[in-house]
Protein backbone atom coordinates (compact mmCIF):
# COMPACT_ATOMS: atom_id res chain seq x y z
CA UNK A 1 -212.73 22.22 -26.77
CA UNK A 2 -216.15 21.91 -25.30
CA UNK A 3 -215.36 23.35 -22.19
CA UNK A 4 -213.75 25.64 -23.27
CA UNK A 5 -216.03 27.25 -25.75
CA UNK A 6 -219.17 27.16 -22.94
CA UNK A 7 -216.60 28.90 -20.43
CA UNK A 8 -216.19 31.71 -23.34
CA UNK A 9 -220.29 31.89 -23.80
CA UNK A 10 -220.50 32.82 -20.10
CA UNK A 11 -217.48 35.09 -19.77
CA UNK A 12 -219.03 36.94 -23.13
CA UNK A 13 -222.43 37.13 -21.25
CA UNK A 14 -220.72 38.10 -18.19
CA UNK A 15 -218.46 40.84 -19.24
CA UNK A 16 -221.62 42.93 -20.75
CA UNK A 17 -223.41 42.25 -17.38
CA UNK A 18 -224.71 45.23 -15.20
CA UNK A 19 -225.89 49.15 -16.37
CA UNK A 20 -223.11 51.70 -17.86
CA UNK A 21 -221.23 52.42 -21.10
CA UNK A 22 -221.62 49.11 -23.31
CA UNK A 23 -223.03 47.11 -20.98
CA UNK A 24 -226.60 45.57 -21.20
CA UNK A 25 -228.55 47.66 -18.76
CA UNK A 26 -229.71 45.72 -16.86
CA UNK A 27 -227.77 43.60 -13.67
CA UNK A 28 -228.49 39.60 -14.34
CA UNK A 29 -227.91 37.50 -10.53
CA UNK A 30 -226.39 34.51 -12.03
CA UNK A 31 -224.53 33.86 -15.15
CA UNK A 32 -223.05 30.39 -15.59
CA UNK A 33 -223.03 26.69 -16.45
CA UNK A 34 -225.78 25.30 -16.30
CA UNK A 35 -226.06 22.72 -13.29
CA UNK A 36 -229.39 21.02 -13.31
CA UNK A 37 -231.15 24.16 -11.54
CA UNK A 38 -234.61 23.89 -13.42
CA UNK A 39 -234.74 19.95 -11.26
CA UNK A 40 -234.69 22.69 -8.36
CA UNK A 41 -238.04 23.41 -6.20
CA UNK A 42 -239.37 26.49 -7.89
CA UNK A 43 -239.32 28.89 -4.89
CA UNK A 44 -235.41 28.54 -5.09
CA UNK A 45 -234.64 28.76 -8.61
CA UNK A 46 -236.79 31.60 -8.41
CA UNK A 47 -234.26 33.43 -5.89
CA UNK A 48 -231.79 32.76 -8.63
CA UNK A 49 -233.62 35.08 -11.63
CA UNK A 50 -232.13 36.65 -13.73
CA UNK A 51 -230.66 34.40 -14.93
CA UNK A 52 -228.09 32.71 -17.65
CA UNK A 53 -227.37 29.18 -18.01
CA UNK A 54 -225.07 27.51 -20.47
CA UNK A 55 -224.79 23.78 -21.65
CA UNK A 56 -223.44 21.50 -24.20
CA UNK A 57 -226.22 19.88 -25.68
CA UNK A 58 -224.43 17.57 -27.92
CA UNK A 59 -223.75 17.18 -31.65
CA UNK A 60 -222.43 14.72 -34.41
CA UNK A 61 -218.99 13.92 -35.40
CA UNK A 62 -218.14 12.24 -39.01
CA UNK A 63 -214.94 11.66 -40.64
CA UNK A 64 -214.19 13.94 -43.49
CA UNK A 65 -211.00 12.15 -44.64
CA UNK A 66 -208.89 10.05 -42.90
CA UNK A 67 -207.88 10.93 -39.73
CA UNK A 68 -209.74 14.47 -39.89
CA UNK A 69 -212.68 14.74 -38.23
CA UNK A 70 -215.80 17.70 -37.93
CA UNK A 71 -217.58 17.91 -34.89
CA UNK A 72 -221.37 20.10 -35.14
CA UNK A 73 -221.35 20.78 -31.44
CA UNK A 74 -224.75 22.62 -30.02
CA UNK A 75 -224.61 24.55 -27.05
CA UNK A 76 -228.34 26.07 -25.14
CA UNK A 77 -227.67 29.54 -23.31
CA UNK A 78 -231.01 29.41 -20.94
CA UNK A 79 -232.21 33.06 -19.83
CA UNK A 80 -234.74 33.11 -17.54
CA UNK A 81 -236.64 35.72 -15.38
CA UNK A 82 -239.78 36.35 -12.97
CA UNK A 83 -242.40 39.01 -12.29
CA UNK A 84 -244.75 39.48 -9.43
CA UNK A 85 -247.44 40.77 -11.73
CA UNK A 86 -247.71 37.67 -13.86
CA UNK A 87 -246.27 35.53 -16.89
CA UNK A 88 -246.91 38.02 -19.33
CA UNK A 89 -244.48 40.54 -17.81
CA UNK A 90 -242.15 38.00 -16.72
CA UNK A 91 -241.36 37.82 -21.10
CA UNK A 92 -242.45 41.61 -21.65
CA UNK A 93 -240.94 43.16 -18.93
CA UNK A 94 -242.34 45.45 -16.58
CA UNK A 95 -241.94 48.14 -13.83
CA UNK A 96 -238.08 48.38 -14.84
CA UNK A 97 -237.27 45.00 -14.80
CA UNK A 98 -235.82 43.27 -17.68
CA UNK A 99 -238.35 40.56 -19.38
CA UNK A 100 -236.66 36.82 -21.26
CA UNK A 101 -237.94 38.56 -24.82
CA UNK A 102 -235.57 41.00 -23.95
CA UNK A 103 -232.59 38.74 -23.03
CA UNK A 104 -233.09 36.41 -25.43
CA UNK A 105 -232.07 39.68 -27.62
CA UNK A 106 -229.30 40.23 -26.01
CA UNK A 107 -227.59 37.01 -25.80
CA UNK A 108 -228.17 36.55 -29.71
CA UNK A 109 -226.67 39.81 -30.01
CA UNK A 110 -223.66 38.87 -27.85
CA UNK A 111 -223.38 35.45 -28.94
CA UNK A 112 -224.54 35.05 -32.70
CA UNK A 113 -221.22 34.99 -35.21
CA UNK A 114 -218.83 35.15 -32.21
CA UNK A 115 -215.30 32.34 -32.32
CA UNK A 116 -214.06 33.91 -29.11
CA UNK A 117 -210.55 33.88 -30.29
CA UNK A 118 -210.83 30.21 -30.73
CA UNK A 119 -210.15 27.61 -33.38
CA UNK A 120 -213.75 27.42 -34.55
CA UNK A 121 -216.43 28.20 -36.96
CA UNK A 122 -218.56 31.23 -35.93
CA UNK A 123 -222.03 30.69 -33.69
CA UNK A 124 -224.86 30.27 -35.61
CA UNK A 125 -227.98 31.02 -33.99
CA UNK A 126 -230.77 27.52 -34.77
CA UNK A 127 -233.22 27.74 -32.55
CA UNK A 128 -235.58 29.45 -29.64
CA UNK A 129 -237.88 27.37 -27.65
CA UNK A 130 -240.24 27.77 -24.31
CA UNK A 131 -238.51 26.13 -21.48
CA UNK A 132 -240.45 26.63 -18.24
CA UNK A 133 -243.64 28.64 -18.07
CA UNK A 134 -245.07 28.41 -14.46
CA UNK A 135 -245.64 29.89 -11.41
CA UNK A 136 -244.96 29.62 -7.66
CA UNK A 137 -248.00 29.07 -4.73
CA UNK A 138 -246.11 30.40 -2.37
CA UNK A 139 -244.72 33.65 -3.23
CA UNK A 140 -247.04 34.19 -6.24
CA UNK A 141 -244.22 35.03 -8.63
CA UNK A 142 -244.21 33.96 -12.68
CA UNK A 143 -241.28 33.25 -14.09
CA UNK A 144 -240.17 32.21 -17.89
CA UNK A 145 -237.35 30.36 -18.70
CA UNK A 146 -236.06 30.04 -22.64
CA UNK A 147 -233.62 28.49 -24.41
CA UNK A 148 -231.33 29.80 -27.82
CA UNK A 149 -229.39 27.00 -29.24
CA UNK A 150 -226.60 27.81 -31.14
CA UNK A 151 -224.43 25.60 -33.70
CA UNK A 152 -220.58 25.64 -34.60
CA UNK A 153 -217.93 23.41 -36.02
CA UNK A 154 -214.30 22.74 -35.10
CA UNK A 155 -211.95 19.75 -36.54
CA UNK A 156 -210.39 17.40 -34.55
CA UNK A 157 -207.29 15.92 -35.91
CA UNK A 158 -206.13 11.91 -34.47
CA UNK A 159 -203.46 12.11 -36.69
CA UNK A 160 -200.33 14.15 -35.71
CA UNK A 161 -198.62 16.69 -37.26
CA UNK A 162 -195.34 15.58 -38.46
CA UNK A 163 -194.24 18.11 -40.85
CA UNK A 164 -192.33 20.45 -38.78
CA UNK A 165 -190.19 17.46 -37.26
CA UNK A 166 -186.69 17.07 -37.97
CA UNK A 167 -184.95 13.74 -38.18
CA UNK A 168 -183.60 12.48 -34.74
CA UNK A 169 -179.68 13.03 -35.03
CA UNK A 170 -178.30 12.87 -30.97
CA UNK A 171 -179.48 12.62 -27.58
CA UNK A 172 -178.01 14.55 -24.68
CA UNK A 173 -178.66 13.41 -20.80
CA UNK A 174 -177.26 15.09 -17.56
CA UNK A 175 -176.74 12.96 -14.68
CA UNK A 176 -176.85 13.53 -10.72
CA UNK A 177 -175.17 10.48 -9.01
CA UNK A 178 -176.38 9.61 -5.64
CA UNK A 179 -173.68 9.22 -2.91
CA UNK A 180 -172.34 5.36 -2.08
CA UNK A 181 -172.17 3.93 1.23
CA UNK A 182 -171.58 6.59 4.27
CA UNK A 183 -170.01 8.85 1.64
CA UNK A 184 -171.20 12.50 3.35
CA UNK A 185 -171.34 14.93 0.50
CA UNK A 186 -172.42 18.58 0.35
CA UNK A 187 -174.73 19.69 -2.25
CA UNK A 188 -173.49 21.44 -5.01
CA UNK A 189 -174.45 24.74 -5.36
CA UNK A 190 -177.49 25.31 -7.89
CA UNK A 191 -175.96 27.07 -11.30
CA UNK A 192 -176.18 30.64 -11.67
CA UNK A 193 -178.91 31.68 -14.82
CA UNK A 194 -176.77 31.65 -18.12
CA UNK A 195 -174.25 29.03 -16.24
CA UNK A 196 -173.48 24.90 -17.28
CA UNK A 197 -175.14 22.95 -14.65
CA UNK A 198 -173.64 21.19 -12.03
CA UNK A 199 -174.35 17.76 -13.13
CA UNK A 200 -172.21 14.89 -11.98
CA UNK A 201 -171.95 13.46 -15.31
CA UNK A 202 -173.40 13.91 -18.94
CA UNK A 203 -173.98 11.74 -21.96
CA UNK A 204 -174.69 12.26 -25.36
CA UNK A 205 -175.54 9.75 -28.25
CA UNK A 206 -174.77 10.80 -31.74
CA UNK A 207 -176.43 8.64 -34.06
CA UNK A 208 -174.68 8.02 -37.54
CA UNK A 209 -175.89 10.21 -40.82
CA UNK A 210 -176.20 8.37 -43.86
C-alpha cells in the first residue's frame, strides 16, 4: 500500500503539470520519487528545478483489536525551485517563473483530502518546513527546497476473510499422461473455446456430506 499511494501522489502532481485548461500554469522538469537527489552536488540538482519529490517518511502501526491493525503512514512531497536573482525570488517568484510559496500551494491544493480511489483515509495536510536554502558558486543561482508532509490511515488485516467461503465438498483434477518407452505419439489438438479439454484422464473426489 505504500507504494502504491506515493505512485498516486506523483501521478496526481503529474497529471496537472504544464500551462492550459486545469492545469497548474506553470511546466515543473521533474516530478517523482524521491531518490536521494538533495545528497547531489548542488550545480546538478540545480539542473533538475522545478521540481517534485515524493517519499514515505514513515509512521506507527498499533493493533486495534485482534488481528486488525491501523497504520498512520506520512508521506513528504518536496517542491523545490531556483532563481538567478536570489533566494528571495527563488520562494516569491519572479520574471515569470514559478516560486516554492507558490507550489507548495499547489500541491496542498492537489493533494490535501485526496484517497486516490484507494482503500484509505483522506490526506491530511501536518506540516511545512524549510528544506534547503542555499546557493551555488558557480553559476550563482538560489534555489529553495520545502517539504509538506501529509498524514493518512489504512487497516491492515493478518487475519483472513473467511466469511464468503463455502465448505469444501469435491475436488476435480485433469490429467496429461506422458508417453512410455519409444511410444511416438502426436499431440492432441488444443480444445476449441467452449469445448471439454483433451485431457488424458480426469479425477474427481467427492467428499461425504454429513
Amino acid at each position: 500500500m505504500i507504494g502504491t499511494i506515493e505512485q498516486a501522489i506523483v501521478d496526481r502532481i503529474t497529471s496537472f503539470n504544464g500551462t492550459g485548461d486545469g492545469k497548474l500554469g506553470y511546466y515543473i522538469r521533474s516530478i517523482e520519487s524521491y531518490g536521494n537527489e538533495l545528497d547531489l552536488d548542488i550545480n546538478i540538482m540545480l539542473r533538475s528545478l522545478p521540481a517534485v519529490w515524493v517519499v514515505f517518511m514513515g509512521g506507527p502501526i498499533k493493533e486495534i483489536v485482534a488481528g486488525r491493525y491501523e497504520a498512520k503512514p506520512t508521506f513528504s512531497v518536496l517542491v523545490g525551485q531556483k532563481n538567478r536573482r536570489n533566494e528571495k525570488a527563488s520562494r516569491f517568484g519572479a520574471a515569470g517563473d514559478v516560486g516554492t510559496y507558490q507550489m507548495i500551494k499547489d500541491v496542498l491544493a492537489l493533494v490535501m483530502d485526496q484517497d486516490f480511489g484507494l482503500a484509505i483515509e483522506p490526506m491530511i495536510p501536518t506540516t511545512i518546513r524549510s528544506v534547503v536554502q542555499g546557493r551555488s558558486k558557480e553559476t550563482g543561482e538560489d534555489m529553495s527546497v520545502y517539504a509538506i508532509h501529509f498524514e493518512t490511515k489504512y487497516w491492515i488485516n493478518t487475519h483472513a476473510d473467511e466469511s464468503g467461503l463455502d465448505d469444501f465438498i469435491s475436488f476435480h483434477a485433469d490429467w496429461d499422461l506422458p508417453p512410455h518407452g519409444n511410444v511416438q505419439t502426436d499431440p492432441l489438438p488444443a480444445p476449441e473455446p467452449g469445448e471439454e479439454g483433451a485431457a488424458d484422464t480426469s479425477t474427481t473426489t467427492t467428499l461425504p456430506q454429513e
